[in-house]
N, C-alpha and C. Protein backbone atom coordinates (compact mmCIF):
# COMPACT_ATOMS: atom_id res chain seq x y z
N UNK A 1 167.42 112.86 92.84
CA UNK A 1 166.59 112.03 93.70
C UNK A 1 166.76 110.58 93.30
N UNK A 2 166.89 109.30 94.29
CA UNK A 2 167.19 108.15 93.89
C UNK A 2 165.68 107.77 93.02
N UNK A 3 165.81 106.87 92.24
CA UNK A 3 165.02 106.40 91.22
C UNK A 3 163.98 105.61 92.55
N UNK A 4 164.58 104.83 93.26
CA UNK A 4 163.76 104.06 94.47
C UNK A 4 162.95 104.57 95.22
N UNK A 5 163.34 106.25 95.41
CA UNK A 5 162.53 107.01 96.69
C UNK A 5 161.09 107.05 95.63
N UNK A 6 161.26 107.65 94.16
CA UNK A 6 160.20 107.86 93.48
C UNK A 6 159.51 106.97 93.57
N UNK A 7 159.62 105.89 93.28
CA UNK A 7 159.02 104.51 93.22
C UNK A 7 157.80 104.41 94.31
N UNK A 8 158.46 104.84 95.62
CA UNK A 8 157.02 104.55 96.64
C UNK A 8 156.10 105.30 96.78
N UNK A 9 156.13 106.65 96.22
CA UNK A 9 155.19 107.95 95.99
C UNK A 9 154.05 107.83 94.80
N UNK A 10 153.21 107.67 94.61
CA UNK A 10 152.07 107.57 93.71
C UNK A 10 151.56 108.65 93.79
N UNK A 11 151.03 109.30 92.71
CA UNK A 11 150.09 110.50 92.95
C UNK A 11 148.44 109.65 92.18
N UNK A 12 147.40 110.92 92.95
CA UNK A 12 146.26 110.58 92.46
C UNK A 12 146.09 111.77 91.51
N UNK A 13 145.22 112.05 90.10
CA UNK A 13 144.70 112.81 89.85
C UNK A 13 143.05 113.63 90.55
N UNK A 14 143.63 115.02 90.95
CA UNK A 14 142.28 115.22 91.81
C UNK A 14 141.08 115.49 90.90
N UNK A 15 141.46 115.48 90.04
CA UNK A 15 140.10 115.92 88.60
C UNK A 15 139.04 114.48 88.59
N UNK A 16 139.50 113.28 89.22
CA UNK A 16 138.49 112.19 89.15
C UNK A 16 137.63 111.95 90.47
N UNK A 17 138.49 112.88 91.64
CA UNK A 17 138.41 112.55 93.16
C UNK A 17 137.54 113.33 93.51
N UNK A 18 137.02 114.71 92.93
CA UNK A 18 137.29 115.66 93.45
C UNK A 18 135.91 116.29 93.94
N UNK A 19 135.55 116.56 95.20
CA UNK A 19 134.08 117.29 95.56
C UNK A 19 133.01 117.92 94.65
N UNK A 20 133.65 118.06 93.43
CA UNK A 20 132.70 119.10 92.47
C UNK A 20 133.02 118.64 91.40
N UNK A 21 132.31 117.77 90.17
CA UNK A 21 132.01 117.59 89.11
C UNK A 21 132.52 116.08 88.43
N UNK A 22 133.20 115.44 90.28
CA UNK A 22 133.15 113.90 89.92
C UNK A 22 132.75 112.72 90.68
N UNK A 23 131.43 113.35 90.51
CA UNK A 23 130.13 112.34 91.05
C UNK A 23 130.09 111.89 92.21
N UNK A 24 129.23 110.97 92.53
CA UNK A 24 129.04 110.92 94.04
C UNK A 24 129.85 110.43 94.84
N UNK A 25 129.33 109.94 96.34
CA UNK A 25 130.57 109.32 97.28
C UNK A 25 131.49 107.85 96.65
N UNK A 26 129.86 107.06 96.33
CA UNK A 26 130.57 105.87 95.50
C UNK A 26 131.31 106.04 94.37
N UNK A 27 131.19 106.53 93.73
CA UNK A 27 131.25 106.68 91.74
C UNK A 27 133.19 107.56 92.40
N UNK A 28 133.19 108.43 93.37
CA UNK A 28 134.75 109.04 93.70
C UNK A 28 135.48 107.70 94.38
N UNK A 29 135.18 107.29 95.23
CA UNK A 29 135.49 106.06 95.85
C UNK A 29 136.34 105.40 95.06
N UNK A 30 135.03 104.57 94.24
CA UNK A 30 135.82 103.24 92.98
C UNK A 30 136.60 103.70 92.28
N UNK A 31 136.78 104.94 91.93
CA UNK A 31 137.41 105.28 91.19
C UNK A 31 139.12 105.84 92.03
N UNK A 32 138.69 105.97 93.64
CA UNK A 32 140.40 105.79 94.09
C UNK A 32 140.29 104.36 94.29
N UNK A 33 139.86 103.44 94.78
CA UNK A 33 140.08 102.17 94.61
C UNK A 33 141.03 101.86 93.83
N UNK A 34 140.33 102.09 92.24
CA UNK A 34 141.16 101.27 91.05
C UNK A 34 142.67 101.83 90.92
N UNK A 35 142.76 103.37 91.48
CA UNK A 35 144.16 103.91 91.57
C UNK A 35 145.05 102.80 92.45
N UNK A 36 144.43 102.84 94.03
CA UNK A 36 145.05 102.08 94.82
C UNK A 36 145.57 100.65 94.02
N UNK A 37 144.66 100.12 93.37
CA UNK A 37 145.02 98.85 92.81
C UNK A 37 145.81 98.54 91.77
N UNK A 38 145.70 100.04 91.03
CA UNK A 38 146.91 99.68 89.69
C UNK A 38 148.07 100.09 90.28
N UNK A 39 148.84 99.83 91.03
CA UNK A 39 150.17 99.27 91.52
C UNK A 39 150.88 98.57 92.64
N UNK A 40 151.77 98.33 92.47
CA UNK A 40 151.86 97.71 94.12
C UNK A 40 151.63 97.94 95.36
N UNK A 41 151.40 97.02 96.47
CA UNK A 41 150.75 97.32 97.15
C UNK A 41 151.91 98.41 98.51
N UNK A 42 153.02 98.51 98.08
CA UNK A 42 154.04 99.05 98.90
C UNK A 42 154.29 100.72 98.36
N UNK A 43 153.44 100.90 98.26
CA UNK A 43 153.00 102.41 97.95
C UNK A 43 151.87 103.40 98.39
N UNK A 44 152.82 104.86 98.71
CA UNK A 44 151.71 105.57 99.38
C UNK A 44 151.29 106.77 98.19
N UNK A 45 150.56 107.38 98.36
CA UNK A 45 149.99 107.84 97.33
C UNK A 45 149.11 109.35 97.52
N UNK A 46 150.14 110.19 97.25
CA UNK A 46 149.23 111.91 97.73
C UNK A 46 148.28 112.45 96.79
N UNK A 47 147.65 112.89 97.68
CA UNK A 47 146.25 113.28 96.91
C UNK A 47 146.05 114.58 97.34
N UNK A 48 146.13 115.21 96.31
CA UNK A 48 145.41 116.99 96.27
C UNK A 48 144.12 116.96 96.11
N UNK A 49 143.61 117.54 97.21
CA UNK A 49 141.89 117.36 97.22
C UNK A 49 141.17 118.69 97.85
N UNK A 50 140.47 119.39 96.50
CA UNK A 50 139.83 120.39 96.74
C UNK A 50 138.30 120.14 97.32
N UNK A 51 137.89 120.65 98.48
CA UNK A 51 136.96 120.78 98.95
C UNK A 51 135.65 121.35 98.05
N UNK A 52 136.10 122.36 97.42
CA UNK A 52 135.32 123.15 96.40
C UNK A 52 135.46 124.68 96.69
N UNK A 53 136.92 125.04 97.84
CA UNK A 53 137.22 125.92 97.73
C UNK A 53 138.51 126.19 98.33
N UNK A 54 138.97 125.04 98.68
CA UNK A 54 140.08 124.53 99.31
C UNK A 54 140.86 123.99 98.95
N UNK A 55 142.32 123.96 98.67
CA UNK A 55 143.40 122.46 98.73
C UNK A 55 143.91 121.98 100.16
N UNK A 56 144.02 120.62 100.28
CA UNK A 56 144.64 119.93 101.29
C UNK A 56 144.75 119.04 100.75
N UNK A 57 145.79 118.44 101.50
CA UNK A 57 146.59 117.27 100.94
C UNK A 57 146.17 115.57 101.83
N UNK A 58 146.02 114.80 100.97
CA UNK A 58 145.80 113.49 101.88
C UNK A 58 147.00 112.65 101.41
N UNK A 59 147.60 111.76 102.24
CA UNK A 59 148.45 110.82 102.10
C UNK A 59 147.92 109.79 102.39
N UNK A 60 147.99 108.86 101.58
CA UNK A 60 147.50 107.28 101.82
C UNK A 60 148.39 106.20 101.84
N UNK A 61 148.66 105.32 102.88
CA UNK A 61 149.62 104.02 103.13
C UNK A 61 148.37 103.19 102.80
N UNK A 62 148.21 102.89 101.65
CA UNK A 62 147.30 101.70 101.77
C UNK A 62 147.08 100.23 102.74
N UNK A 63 148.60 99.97 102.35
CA UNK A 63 148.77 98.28 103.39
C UNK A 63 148.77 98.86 104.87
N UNK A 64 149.04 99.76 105.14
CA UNK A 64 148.75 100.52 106.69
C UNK A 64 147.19 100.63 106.83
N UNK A 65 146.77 100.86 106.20
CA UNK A 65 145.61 101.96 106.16
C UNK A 65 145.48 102.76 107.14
N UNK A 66 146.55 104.01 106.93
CA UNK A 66 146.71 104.63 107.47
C UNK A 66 146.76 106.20 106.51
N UNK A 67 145.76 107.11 107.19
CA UNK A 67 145.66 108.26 106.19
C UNK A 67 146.34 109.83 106.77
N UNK A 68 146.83 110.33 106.24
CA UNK A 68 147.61 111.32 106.91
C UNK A 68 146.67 112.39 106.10
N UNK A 69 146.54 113.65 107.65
CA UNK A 69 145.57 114.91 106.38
C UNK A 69 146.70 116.36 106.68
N UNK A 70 146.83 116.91 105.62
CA UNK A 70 147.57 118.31 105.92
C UNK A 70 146.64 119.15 105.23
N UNK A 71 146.01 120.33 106.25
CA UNK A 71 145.61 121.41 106.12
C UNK A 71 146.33 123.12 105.37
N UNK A 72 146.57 123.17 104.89
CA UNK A 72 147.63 124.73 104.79
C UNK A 72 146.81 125.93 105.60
N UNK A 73 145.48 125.61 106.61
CA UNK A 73 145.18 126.39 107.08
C UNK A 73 145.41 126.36 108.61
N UNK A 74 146.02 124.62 108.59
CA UNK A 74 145.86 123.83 109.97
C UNK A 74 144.30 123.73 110.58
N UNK A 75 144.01 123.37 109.97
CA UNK A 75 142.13 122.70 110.57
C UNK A 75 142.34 121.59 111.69
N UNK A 76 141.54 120.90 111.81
CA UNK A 76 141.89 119.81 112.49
C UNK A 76 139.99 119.06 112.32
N UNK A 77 139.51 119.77 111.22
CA UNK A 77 138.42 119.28 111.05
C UNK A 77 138.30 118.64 109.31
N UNK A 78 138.47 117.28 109.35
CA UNK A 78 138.45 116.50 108.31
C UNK A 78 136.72 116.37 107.60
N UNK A 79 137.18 116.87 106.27
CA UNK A 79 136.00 117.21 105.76
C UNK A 79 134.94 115.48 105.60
N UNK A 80 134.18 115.59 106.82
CA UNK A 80 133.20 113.96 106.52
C UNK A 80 133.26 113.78 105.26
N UNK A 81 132.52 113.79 104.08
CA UNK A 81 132.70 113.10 102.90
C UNK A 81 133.54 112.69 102.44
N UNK A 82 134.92 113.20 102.40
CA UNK A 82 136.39 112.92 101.80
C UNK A 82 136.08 111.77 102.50
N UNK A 83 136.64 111.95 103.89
CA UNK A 83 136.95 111.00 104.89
C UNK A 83 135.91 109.68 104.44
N UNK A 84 135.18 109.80 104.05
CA UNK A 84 134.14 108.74 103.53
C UNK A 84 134.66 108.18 102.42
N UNK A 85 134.83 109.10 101.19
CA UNK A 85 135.53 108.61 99.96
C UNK A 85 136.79 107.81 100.53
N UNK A 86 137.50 108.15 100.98
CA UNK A 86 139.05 107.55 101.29
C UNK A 86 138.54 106.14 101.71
N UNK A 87 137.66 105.78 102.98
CA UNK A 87 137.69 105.06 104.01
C UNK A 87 137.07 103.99 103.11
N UNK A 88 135.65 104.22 102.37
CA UNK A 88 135.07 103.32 101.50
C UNK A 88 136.11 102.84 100.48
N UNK A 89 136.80 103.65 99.66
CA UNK A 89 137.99 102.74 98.63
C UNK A 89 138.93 102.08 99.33
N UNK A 90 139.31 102.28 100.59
CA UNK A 90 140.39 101.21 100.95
C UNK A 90 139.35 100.21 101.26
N UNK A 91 138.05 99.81 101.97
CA UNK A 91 137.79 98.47 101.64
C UNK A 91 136.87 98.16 100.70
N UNK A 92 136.87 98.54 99.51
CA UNK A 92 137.05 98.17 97.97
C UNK A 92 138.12 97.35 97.85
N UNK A 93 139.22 98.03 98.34
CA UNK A 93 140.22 97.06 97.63
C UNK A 93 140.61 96.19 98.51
N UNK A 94 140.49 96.35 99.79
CA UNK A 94 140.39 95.44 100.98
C UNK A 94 139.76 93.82 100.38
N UNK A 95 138.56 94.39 100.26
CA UNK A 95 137.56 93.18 98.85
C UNK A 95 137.87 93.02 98.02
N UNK A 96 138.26 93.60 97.34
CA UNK A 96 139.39 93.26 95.92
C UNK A 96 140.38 92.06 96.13
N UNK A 97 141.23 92.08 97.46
CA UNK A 97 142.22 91.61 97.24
C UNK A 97 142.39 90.44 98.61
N UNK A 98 140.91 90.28 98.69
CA UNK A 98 140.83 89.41 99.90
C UNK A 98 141.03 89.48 101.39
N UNK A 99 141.50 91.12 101.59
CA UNK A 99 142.16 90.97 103.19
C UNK A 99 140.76 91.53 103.99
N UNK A 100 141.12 91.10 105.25
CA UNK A 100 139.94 91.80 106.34
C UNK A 100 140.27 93.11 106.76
N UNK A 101 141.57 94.10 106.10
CA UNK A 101 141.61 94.95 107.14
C UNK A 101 141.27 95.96 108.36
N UNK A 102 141.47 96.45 108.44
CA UNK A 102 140.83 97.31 110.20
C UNK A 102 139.32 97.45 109.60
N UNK A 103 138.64 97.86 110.67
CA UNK A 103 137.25 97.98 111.25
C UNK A 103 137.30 99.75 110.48
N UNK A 104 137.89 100.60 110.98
CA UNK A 104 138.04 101.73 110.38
C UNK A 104 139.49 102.10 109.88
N UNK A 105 140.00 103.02 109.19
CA UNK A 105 141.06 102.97 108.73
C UNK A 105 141.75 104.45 110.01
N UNK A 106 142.88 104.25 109.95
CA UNK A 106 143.51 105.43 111.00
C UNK A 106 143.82 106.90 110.61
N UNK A 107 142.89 107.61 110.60
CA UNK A 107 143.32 109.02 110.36
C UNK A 107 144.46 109.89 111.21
N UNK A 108 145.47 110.75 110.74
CA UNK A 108 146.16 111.04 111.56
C UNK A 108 146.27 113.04 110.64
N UNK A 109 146.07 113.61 111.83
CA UNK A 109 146.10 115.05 111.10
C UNK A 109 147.15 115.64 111.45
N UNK A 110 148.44 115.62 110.81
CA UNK A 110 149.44 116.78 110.61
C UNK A 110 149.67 118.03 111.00
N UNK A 111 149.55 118.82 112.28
CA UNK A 111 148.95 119.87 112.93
C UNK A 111 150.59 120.55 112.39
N UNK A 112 151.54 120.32 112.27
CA UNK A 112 153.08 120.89 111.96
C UNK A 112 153.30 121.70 110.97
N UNK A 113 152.30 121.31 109.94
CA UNK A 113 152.76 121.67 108.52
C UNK A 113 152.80 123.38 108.20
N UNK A 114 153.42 123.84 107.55
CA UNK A 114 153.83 125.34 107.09
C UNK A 114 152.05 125.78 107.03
N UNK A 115 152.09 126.65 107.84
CA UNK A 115 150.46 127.05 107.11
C UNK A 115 150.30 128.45 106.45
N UNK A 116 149.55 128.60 105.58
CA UNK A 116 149.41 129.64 104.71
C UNK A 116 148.90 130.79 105.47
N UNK A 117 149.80 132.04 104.66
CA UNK A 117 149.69 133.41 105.74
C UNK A 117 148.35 134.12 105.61
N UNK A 118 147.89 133.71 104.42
CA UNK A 118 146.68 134.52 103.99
C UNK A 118 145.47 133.06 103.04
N UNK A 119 144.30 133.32 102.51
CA UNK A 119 143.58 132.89 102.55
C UNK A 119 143.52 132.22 100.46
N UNK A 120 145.06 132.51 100.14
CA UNK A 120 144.84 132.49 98.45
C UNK A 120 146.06 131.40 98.31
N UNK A 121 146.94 131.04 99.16
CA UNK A 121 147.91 130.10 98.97
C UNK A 121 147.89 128.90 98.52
N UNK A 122 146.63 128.14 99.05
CA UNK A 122 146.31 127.01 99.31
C UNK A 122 147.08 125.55 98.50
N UNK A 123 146.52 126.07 97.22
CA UNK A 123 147.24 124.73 95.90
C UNK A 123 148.56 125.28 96.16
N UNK A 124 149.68 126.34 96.31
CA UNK A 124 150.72 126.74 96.02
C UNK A 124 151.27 125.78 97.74
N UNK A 125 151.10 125.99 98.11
CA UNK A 125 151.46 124.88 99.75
C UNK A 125 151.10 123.74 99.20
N UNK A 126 149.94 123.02 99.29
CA UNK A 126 149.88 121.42 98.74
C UNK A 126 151.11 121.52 98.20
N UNK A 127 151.73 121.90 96.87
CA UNK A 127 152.25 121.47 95.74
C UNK A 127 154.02 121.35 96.47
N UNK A 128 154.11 122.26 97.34
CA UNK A 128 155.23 122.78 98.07
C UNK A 128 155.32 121.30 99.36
N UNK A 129 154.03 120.63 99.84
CA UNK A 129 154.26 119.59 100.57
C UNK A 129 154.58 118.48 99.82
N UNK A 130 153.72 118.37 99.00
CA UNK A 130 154.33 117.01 97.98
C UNK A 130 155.94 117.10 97.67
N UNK A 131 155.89 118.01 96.98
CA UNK A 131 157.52 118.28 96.75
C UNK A 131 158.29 117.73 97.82
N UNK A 132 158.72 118.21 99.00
CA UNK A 132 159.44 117.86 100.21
C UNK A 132 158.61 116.71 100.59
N UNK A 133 157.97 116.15 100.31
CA UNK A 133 157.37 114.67 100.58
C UNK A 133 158.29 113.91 99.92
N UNK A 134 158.04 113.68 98.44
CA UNK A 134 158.94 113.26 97.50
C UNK A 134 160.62 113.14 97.79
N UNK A 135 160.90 114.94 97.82
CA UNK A 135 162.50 114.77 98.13
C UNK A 135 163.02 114.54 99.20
N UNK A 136 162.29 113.59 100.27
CA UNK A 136 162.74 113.12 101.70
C UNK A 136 163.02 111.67 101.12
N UNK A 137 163.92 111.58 101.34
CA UNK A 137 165.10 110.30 100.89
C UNK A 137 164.42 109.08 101.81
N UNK A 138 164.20 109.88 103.38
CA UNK A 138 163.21 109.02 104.14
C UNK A 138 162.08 108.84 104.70
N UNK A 139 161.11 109.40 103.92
CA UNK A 139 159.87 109.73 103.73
C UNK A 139 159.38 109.99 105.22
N UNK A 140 160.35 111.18 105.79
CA UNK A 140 159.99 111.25 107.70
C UNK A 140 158.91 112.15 107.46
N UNK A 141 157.44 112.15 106.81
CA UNK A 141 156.76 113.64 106.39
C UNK A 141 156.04 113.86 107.94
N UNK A 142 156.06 112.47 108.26
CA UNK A 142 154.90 112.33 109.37
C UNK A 142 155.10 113.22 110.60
N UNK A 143 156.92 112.43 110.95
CA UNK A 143 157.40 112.56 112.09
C UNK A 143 157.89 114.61 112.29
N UNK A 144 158.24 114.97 110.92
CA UNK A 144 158.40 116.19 110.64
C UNK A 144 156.95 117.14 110.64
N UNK A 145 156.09 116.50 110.42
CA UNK A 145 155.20 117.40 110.66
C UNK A 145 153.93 116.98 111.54
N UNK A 146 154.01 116.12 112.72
CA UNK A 146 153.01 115.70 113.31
C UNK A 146 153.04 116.80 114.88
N UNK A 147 153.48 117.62 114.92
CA UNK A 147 153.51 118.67 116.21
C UNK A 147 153.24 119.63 115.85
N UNK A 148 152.55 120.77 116.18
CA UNK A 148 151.69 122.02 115.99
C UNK A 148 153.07 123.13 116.57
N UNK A 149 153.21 124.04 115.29
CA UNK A 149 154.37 124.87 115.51
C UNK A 149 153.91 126.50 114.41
N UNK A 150 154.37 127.04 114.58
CA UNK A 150 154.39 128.08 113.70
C UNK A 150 154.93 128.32 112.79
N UNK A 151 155.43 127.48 112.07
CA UNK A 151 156.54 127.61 110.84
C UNK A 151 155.39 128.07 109.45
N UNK A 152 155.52 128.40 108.76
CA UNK A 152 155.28 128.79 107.34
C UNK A 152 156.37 129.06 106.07
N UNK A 153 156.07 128.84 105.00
CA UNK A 153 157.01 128.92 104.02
C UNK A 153 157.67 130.26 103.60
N UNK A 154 158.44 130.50 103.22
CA UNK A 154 158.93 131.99 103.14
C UNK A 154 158.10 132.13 101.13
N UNK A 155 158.62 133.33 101.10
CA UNK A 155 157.73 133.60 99.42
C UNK A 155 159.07 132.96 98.26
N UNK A 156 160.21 132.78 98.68
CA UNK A 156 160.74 131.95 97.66
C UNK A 156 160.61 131.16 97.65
N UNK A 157 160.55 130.15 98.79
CA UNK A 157 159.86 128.57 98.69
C UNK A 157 158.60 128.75 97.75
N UNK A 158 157.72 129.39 98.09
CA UNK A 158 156.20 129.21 97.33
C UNK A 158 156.35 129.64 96.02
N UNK A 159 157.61 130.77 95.52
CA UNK A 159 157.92 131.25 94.00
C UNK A 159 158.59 130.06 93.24
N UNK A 160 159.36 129.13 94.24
CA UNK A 160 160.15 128.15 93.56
C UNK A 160 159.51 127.35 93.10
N UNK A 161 158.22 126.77 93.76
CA UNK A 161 157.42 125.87 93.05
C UNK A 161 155.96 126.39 91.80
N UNK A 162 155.85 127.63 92.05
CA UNK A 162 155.17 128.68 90.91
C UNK A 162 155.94 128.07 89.92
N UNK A 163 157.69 128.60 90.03
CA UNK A 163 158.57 128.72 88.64
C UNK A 163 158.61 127.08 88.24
N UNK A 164 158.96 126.19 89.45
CA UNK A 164 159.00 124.78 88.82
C UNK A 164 157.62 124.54 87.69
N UNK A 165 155.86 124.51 88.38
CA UNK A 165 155.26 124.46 87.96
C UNK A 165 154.58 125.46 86.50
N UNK A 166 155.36 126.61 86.33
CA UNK A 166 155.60 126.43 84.75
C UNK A 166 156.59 126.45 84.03
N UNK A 167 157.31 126.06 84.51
CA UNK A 167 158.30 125.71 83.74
C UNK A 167 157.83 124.20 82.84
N UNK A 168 157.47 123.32 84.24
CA UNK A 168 156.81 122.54 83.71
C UNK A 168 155.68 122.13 82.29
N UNK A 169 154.62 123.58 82.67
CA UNK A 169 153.91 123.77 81.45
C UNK A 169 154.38 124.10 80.12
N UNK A 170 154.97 124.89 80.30
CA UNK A 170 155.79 125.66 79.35
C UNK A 170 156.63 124.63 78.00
N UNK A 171 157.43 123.86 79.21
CA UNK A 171 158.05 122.46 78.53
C UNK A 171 157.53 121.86 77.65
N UNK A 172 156.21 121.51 78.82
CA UNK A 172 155.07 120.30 78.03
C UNK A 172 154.08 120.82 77.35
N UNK A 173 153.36 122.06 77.02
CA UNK A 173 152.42 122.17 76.87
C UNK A 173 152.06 123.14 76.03
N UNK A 174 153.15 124.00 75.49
CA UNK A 174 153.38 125.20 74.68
C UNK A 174 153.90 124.99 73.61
């Protein structure tokens, strides 16, 4: 993967974001704020965000403010509070950094994306969208997955990123 494609991908940690055990709307907020702000501003930034029984994935263009949501169940119902957390930290940093941007920020929901066959997949898809987020040379995630289709991942796609993700551990952590 070119060193450059990495460069515009930011991840958030969802352990600070996250519906259950990191505090309220504000206290999750400031705390994506300061993410948004510790790097440049030409970066988008995926976020795994458990509902409290759910993964879905949010993508954030900050200087757009423009938010992309992928379901692995295909919803098309954006959980209000997130949508609150997100919308309040971009103008945090909106104020942070002097600009007026939009009145509201632009949600756009991903109806395309592979959706999960059964009801236990959930983090194993997120992890499987980031991935092909990342390894798109031209970050088309939008245009690839903004139409409602029936596609889903086959079980080696979803084993490949199982095996990546411990391999990973294993590496680091054993």
């Amino acid at each position: 993967m070119p060193s450059s494609l990495k460069l515009l991908c930011r991840f958030v940690d969802p352990a600070v974001i996250g519906a259950l055990g990191c505090g309220d709307i504000s206290q999750r907020s400031r705390a994506l704020a300061t993410r948004f702000s510790s790097t440049h501003p030409d970066k988008i930034f995926l976020i795994p965000y458990n509902s409290g029984n759910h993964w879905m994935l949010t993508i954030v263009n900050v200087d757009k403010e423009t938010i992309y949501f992928m379901d692995p169940l295909n919803r098309i119902i954006i959980d209000e509070e997130w949508k609150q957390v997100v919308n309040t930290a971009i103008k945090v940093l909106n104020v942070k950094r002097n600009r007026k941007g939009r009145k509201t920020p632009q949600w756009i929901i991903l109806m395309g994306t592979p959706k999960q066959p059964t009801n236990t997949e959930c983090g194993y898809f997120v992890m499987r969208y980031m991935k092909e987020i990342i390894e798109d040379k031209n970050l088309e995630f939008a245009s690839k997955w903004s139409k409602t289709n029936d596609c889903t991942y086959t079980q080696n796609q979803i084993d490949e990123v199982r095996r990546e993700w411990a391999d990973y551990v294993m590496t680091n952590y054993v």
